[in-house]
N, C-alpha and C. Protein backbone atom coordinates (compact mmCIF):
# COMPACT_ATOMS: atom_id res chain seq x y z
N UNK A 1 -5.75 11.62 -11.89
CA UNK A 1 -5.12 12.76 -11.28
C UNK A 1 -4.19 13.38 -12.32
N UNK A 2 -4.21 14.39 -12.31
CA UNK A 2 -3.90 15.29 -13.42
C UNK A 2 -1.96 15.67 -12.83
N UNK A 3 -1.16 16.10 -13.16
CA UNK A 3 0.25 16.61 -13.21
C UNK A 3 0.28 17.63 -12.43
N UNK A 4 0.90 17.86 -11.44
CA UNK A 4 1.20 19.22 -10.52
C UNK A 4 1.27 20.25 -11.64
N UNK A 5 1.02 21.42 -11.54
CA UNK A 5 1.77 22.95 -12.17
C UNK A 5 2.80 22.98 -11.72
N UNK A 6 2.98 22.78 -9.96
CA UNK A 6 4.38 22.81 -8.98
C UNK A 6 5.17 22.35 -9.83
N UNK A 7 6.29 22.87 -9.89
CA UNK A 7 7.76 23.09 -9.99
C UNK A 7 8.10 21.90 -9.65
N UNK A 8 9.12 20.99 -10.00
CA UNK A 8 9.71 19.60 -9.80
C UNK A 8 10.38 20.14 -8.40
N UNK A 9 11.40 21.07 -8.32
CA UNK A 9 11.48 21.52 -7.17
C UNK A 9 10.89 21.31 -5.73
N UNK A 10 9.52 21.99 -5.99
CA UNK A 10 9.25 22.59 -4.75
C UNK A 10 8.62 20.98 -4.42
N UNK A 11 8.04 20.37 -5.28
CA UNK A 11 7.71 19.07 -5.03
C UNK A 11 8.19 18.12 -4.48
N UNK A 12 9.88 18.07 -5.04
CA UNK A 12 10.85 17.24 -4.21
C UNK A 12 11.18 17.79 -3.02
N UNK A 13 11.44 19.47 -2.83
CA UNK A 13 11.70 20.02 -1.08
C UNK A 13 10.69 19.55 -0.70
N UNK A 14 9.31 19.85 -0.61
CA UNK A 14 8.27 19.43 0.20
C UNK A 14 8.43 18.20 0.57
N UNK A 15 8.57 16.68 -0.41
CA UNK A 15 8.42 15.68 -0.05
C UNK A 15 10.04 15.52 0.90
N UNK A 16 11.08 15.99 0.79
CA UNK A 16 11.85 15.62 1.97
C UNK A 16 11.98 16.10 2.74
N UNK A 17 10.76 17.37 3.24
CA UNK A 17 10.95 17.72 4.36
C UNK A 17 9.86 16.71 5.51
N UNK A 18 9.36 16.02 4.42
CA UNK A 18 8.16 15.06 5.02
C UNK A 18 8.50 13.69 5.18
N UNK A 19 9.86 13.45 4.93
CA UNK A 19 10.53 12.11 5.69
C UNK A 19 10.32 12.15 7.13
N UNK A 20 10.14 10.68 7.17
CA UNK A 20 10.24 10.59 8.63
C UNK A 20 8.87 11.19 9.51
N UNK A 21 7.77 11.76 8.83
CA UNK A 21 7.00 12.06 9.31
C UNK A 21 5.83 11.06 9.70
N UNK A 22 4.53 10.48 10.37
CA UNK A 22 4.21 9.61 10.92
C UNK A 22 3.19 9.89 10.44
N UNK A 23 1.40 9.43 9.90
CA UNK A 23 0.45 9.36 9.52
C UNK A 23 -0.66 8.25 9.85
N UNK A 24 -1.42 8.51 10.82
CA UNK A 24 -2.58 7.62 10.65
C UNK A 24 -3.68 7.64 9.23
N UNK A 25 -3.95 6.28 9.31
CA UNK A 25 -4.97 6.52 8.14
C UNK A 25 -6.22 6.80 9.17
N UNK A 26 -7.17 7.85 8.24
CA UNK A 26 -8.25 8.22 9.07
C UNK A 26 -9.43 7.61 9.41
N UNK A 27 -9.22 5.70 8.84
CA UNK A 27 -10.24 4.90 9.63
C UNK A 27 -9.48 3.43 9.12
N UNK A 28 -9.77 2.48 10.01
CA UNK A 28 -9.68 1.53 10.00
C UNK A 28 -10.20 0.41 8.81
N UNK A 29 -9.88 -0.32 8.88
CA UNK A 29 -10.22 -1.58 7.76
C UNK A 29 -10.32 -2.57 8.38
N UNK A 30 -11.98 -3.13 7.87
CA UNK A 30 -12.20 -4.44 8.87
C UNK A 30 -12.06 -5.74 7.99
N UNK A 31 -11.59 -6.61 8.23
CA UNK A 31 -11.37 -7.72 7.69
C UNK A 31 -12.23 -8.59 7.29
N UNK A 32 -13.23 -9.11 6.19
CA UNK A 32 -14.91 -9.65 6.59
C UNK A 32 -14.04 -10.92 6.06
N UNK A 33 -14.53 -12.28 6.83
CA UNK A 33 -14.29 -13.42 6.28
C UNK A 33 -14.70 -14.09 4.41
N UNK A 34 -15.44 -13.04 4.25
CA UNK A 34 -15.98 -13.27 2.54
C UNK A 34 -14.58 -12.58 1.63
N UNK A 35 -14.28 -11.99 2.44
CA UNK A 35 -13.41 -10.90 1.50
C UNK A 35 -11.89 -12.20 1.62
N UNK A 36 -11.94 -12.37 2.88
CA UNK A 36 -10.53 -13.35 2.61
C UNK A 36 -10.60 -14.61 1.76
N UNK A 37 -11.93 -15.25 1.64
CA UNK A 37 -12.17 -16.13 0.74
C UNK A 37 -12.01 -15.63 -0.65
N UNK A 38 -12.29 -14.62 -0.86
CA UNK A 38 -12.49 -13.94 -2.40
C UNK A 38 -11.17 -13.91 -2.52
N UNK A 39 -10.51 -13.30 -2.06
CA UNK A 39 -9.03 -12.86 -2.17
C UNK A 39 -8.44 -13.98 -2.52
N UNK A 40 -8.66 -15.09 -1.58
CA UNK A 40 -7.54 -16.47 -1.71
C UNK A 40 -8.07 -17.16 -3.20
N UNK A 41 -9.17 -16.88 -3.55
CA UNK A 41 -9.89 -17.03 -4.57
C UNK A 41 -8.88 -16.56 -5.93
N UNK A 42 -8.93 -15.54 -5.93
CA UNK A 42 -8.54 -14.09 -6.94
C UNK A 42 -6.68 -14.72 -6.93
N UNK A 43 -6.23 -15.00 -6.01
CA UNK A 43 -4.56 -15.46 -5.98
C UNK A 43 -4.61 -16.89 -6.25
N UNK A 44 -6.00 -17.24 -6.38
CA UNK A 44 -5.29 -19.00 -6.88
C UNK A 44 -4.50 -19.47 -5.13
N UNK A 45 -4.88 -19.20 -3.88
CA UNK A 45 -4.53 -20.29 -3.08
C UNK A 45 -5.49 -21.01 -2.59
N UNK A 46 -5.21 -22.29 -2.34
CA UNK A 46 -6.74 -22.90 -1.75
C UNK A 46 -5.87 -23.37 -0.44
N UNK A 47 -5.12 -23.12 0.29
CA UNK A 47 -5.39 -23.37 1.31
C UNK A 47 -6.71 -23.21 2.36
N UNK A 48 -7.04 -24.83 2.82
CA UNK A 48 -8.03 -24.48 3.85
C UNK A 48 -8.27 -23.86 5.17
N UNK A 49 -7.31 -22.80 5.59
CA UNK A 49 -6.99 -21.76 6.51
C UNK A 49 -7.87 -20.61 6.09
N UNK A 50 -8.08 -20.68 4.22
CA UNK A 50 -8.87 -19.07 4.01
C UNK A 50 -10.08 -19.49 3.93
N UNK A 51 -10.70 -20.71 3.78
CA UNK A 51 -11.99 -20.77 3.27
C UNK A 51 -12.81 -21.57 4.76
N UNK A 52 -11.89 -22.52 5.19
CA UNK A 52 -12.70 -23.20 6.51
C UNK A 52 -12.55 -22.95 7.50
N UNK A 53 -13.22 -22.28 8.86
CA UNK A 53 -12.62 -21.98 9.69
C UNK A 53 -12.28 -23.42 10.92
N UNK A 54 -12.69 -24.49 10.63
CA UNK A 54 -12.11 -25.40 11.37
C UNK A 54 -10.88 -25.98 10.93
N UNK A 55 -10.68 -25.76 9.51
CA UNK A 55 -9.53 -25.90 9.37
C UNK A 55 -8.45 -24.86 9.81
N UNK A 56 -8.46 -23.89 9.77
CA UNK A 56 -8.02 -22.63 10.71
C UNK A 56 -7.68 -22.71 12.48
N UNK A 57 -8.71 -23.13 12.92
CA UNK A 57 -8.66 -23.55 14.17
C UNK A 57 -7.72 -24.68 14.71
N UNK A 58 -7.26 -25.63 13.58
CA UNK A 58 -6.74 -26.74 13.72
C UNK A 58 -5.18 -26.21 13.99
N UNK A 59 -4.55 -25.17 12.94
CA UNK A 59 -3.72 -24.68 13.22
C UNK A 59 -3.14 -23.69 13.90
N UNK A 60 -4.57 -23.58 14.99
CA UNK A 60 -4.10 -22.55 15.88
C UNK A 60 -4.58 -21.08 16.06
N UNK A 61 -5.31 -20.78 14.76
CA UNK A 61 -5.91 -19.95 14.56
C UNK A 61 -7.38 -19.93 14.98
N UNK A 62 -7.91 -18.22 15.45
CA UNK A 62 -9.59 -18.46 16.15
C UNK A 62 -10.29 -18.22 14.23
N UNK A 63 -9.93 -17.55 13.98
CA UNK A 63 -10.84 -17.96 12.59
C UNK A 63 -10.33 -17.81 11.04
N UNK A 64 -10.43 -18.13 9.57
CA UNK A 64 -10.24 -17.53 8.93
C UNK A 64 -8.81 -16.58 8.50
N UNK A 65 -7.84 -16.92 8.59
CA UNK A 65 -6.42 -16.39 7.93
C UNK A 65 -6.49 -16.24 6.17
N UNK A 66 -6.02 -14.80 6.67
CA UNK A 66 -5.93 -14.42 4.87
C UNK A 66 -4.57 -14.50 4.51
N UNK A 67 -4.38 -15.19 2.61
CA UNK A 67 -3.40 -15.08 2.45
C UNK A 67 -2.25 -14.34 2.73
N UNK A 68 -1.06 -14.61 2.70
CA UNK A 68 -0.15 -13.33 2.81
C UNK A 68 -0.12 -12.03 2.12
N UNK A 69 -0.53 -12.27 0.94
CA UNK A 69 -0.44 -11.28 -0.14
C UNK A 69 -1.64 -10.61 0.19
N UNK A 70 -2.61 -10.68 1.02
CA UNK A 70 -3.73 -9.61 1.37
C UNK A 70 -3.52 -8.17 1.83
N UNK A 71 -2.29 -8.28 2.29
CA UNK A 71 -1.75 -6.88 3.12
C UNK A 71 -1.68 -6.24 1.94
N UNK A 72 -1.87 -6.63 0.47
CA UNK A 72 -1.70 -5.25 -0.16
C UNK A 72 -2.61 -4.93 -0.35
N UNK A 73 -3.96 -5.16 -0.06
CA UNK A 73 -5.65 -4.59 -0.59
C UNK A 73 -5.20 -3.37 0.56
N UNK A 74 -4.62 -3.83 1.58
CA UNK A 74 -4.56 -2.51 2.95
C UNK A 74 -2.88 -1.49 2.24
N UNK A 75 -1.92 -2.20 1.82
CA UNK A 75 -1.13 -1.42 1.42
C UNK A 75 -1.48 -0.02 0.24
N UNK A 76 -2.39 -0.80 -0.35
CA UNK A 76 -2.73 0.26 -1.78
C UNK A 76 -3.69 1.25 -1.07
N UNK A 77 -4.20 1.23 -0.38
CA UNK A 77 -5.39 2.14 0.57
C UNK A 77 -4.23 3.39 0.94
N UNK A 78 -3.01 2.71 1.61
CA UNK A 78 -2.71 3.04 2.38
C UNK A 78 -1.02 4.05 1.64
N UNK A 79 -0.95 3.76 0.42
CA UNK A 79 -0.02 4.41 -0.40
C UNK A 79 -1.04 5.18 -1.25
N UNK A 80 -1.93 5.06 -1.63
CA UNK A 80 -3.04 6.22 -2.26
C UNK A 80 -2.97 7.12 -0.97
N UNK A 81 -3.36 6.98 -0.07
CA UNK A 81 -3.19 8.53 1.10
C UNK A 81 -2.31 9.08 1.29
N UNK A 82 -1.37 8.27 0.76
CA UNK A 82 0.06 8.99 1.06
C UNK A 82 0.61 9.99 -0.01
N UNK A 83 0.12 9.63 -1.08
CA UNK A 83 0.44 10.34 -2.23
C UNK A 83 -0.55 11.35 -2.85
N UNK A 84 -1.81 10.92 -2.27
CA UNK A 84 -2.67 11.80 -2.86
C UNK A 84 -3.05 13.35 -1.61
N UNK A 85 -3.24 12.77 -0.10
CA UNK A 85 -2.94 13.71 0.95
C UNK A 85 -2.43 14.33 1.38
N UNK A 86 -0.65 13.39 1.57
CA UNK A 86 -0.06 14.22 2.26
C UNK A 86 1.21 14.63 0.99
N UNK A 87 1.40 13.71 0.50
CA UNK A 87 3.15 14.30 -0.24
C UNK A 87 1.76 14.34 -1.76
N UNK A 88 1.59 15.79 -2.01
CA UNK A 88 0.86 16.13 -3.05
C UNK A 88 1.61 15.72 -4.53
N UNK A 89 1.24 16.13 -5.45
CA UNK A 89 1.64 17.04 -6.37
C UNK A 89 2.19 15.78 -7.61
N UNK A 90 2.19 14.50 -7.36
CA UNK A 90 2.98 13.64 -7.89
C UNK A 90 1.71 13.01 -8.77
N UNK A 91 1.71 12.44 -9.84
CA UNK A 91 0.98 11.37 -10.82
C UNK A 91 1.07 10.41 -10.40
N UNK A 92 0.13 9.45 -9.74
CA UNK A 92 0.05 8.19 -9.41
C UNK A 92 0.33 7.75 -10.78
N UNK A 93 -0.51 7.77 -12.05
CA UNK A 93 0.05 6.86 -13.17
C UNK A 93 1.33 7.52 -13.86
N UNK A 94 1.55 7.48 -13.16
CA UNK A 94 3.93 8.03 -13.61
C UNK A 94 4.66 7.04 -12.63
N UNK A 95 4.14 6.68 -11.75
CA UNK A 95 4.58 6.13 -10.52
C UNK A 95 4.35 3.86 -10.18
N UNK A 96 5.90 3.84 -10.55
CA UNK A 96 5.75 2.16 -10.19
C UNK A 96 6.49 1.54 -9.40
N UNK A 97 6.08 0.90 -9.16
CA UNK A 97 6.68 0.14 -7.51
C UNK A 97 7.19 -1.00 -8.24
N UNK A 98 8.63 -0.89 -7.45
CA UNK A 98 10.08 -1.27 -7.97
C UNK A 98 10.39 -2.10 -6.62
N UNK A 99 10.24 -2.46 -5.49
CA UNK A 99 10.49 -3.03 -4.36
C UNK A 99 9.97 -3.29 -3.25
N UNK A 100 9.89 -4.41 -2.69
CA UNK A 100 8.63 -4.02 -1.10
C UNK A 100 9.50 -5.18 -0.26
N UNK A 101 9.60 -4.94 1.16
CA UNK A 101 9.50 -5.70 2.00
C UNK A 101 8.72 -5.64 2.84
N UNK A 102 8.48 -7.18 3.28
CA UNK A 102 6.93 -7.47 4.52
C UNK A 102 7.79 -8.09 5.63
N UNK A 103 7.18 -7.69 6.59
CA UNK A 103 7.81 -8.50 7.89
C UNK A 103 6.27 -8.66 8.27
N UNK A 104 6.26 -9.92 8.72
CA UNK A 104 4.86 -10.37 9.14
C UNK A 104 5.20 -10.60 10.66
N UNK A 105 4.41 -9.85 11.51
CA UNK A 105 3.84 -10.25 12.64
C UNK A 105 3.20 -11.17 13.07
N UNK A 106 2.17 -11.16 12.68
CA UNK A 106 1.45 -12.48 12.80
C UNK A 106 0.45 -12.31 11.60
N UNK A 107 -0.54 -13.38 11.32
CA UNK A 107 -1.55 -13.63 10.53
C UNK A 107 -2.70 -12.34 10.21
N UNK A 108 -2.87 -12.05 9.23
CA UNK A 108 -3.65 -11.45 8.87
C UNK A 108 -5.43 -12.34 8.81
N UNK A 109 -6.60 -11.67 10.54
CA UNK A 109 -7.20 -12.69 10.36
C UNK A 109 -8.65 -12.40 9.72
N UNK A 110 -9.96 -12.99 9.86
CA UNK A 110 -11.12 -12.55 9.50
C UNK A 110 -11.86 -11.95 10.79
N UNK A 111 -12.02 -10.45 10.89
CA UNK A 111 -12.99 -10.10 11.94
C UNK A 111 -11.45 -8.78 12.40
N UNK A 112 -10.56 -9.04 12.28
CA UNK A 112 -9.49 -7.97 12.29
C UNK A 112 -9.71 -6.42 12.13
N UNK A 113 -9.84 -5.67 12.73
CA UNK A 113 -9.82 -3.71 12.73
C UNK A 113 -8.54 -3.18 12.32
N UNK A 114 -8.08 -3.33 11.55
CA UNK A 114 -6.56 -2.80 11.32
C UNK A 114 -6.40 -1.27 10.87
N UNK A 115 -5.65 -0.86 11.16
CA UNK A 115 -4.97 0.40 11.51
C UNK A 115 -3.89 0.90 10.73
N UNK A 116 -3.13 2.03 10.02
CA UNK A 116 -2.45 2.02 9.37
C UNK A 116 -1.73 3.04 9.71
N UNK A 117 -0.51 3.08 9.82
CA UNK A 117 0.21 4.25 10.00
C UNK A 117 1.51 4.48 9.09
N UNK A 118 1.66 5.65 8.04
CA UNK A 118 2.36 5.87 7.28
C UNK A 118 3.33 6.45 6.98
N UNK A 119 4.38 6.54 6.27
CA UNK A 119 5.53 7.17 6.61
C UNK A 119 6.24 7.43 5.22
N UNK A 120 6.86 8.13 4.97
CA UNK A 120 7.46 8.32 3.80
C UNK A 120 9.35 8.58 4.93
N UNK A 121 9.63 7.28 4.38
CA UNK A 121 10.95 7.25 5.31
C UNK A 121 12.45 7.26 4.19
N UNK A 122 12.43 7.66 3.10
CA UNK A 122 13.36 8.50 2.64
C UNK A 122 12.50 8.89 0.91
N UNK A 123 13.57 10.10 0.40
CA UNK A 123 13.22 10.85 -0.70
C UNK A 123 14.66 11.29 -1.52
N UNK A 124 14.73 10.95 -2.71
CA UNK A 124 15.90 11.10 -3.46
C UNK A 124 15.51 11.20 -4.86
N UNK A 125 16.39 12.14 -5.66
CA UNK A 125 16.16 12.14 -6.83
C UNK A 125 17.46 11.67 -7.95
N UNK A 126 16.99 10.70 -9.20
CA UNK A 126 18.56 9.97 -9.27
C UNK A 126 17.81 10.13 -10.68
N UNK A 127 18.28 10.50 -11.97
CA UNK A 127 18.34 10.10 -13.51
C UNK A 127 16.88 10.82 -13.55
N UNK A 128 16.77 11.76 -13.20
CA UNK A 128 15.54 12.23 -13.62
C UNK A 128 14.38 11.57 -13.08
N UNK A 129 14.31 10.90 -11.97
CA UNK A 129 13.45 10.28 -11.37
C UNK A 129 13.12 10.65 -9.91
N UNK A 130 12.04 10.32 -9.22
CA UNK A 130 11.87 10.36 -7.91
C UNK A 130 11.55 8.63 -7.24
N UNK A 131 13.07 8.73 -6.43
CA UNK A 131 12.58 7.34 -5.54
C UNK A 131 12.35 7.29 -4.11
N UNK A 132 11.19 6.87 -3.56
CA UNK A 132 10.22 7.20 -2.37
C UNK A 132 10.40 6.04 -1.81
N UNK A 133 11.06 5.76 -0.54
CA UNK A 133 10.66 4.50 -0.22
C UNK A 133 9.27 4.99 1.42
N UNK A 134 8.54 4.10 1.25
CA UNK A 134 7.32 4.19 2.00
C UNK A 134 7.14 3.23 3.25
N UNK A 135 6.70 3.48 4.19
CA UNK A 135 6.64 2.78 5.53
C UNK A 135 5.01 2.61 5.83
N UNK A 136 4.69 1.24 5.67
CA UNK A 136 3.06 1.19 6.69
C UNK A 136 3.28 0.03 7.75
N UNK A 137 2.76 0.59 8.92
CA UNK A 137 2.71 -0.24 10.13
C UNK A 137 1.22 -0.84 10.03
N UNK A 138 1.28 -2.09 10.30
CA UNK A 138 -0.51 -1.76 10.50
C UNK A 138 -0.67 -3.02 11.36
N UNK A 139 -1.68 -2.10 12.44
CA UNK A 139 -1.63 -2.54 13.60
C UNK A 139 -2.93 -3.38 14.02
N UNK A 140 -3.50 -3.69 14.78
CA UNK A 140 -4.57 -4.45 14.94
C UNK A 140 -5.15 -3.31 15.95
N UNK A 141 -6.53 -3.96 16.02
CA UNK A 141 -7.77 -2.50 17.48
C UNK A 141 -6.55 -2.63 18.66
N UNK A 142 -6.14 -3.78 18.71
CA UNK A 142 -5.09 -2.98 20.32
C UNK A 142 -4.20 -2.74 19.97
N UNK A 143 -3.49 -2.32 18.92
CA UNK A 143 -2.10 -1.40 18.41
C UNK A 143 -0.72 -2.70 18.43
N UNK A 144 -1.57 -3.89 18.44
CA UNK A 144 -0.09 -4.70 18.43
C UNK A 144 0.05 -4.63 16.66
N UNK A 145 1.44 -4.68 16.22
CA UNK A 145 1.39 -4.81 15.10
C UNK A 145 1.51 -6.51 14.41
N UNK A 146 1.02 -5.86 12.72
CA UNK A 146 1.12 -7.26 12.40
C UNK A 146 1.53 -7.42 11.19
N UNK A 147 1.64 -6.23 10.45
CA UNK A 147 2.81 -6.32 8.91
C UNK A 147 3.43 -5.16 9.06
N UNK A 148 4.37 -5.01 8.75
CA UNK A 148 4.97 -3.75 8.63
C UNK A 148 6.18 -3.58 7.17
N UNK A 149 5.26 -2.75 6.27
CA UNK A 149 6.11 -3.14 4.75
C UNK A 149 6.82 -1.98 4.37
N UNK A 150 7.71 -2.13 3.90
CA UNK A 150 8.67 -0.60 3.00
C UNK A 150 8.46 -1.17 1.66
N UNK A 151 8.63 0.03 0.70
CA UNK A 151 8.08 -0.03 -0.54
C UNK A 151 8.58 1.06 -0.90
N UNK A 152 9.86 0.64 -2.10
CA UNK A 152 9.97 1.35 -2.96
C UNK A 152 9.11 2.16 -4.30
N UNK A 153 8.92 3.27 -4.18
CA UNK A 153 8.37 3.86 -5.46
C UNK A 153 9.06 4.62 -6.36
N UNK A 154 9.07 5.00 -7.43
CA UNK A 154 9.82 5.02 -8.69
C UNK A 154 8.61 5.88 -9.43
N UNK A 155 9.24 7.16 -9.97
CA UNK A 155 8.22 8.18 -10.27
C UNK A 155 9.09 8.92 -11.59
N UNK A 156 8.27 9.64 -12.43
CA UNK A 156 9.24 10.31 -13.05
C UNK A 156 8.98 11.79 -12.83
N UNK A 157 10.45 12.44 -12.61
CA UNK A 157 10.56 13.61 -11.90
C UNK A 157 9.92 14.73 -13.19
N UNK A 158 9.51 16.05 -12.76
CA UNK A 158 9.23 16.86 -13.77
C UNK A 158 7.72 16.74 -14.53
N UNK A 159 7.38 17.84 -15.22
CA UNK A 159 5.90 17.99 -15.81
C UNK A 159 6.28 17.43 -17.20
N UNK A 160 7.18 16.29 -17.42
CA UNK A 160 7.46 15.66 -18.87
C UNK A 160 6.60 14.25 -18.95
N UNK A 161 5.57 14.13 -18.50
CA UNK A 161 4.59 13.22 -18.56
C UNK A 161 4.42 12.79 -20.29
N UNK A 162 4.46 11.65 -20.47
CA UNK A 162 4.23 11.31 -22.04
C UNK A 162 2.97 10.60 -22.46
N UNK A 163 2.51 11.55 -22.73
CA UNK A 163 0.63 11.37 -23.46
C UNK A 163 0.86 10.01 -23.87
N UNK A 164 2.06 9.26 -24.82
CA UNK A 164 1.46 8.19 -25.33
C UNK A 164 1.90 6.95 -24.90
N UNK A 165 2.78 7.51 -23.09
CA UNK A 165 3.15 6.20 -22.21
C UNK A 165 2.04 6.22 -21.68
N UNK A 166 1.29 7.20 -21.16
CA UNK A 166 0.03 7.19 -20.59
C UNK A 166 -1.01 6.20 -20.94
N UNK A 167 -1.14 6.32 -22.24
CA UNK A 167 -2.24 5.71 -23.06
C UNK A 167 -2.64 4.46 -22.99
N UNK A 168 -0.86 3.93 -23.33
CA UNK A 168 -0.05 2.43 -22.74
C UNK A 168 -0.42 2.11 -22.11
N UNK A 169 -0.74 2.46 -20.55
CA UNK A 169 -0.59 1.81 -19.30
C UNK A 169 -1.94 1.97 -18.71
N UNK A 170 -3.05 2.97 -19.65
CA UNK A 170 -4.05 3.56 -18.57
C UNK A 170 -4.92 2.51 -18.34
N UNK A 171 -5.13 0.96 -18.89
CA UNK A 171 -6.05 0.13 -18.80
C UNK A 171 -5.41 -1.18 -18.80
N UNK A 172 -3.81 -0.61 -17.97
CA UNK A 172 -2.49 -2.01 -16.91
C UNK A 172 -3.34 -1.04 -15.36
N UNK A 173 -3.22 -0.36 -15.08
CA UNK A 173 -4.01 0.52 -13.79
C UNK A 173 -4.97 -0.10 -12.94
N UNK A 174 -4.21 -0.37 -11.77
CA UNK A 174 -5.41 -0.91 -10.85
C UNK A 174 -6.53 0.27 -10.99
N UNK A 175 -7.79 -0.19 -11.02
CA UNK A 175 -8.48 1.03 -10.50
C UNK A 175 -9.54 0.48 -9.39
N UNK A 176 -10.23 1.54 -9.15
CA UNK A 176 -11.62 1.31 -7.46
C UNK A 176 -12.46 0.54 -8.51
N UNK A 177 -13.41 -0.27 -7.59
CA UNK A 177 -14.38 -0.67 -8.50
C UNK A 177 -15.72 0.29 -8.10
């Protein structure tokens, strides 16, 4: 994604007039039991909660619990829409996440429809920077929730993008596969 033309300005009014505003993501994310194995895989946990489901069952669970740290395969879904849809105009690679809190509801499980609803719940500009902190609820098919994270983001304000921080970082970059 290329640098707004927009004005640092109109970029920062826009994004605080969009505090506090509420966002569904426009489809759900289903949870496949392969994917939570891979995952617990990819983080180095072997608890037998991600890979067996009788071991799962033992603790209470009907199948398959994904690590904790899974909520961010749904967080990053779910901060790409936010930045690329609704609060425009910003460089995802200018932009690093400096803070998060999770409140866990309950278990993130295998066979799960989860739901996301987004928020950009404050906007400030401090040293030439933009700091965003971000809100996702994400709920299960019957709307109970089950993480709900804030997340600081950290941006640099203005069309002063530096070709050769860029360069630096362009292959540190999560990207899609």
């Amino acid at each position: 994604m290329t640098r707004s033309a927009e004005p640092t300005e109109d970029r920062a009014a826009r994004a605080r007039r969009l505090v506090g505003y509420n966002y569904r993501m426009p489809d759900y994310y289903e949870v496949g039991r392969e994917k939570v194995r891979e995952y617990a895989i990819s983080v180095q946990n072997d608890h037998p909660a991600h890979y067996d489901e009788v071991a799962a069952r033992a603790l209470g669970h009907p199948t398959l619990i994904a690590p904790l740290t899974f909520v961010s395969v749904i967080g990053a879904i779910a901060q790409r829409f936010l930045l690329e849809q609704i609060i425009t105009g910003f460089d995802l690679s200018q932009i690093l996440q400096t803070d998060q809190r999770l409140i866990f509801h309950r278990p993130i499980r295998a066979g799960d429809r989860l739901s996301v609803d987004v928020s950009l719940e404050s906007f400030r500009q401090s040293a030439g920077t933009d700091i965003f902190v971000t809100k996702n609820v994400v709920t299960d098919k019957d709307g109970e929730p089950v993480v709900t994270t804030l997340t600081t983001l950290v941006g640099r304000a203005g069309n002063d993008a530096d070709p050769q921080r860029i360069e630096r970082i362009k292959d540190v970059m999560m990207r899609e596969v």
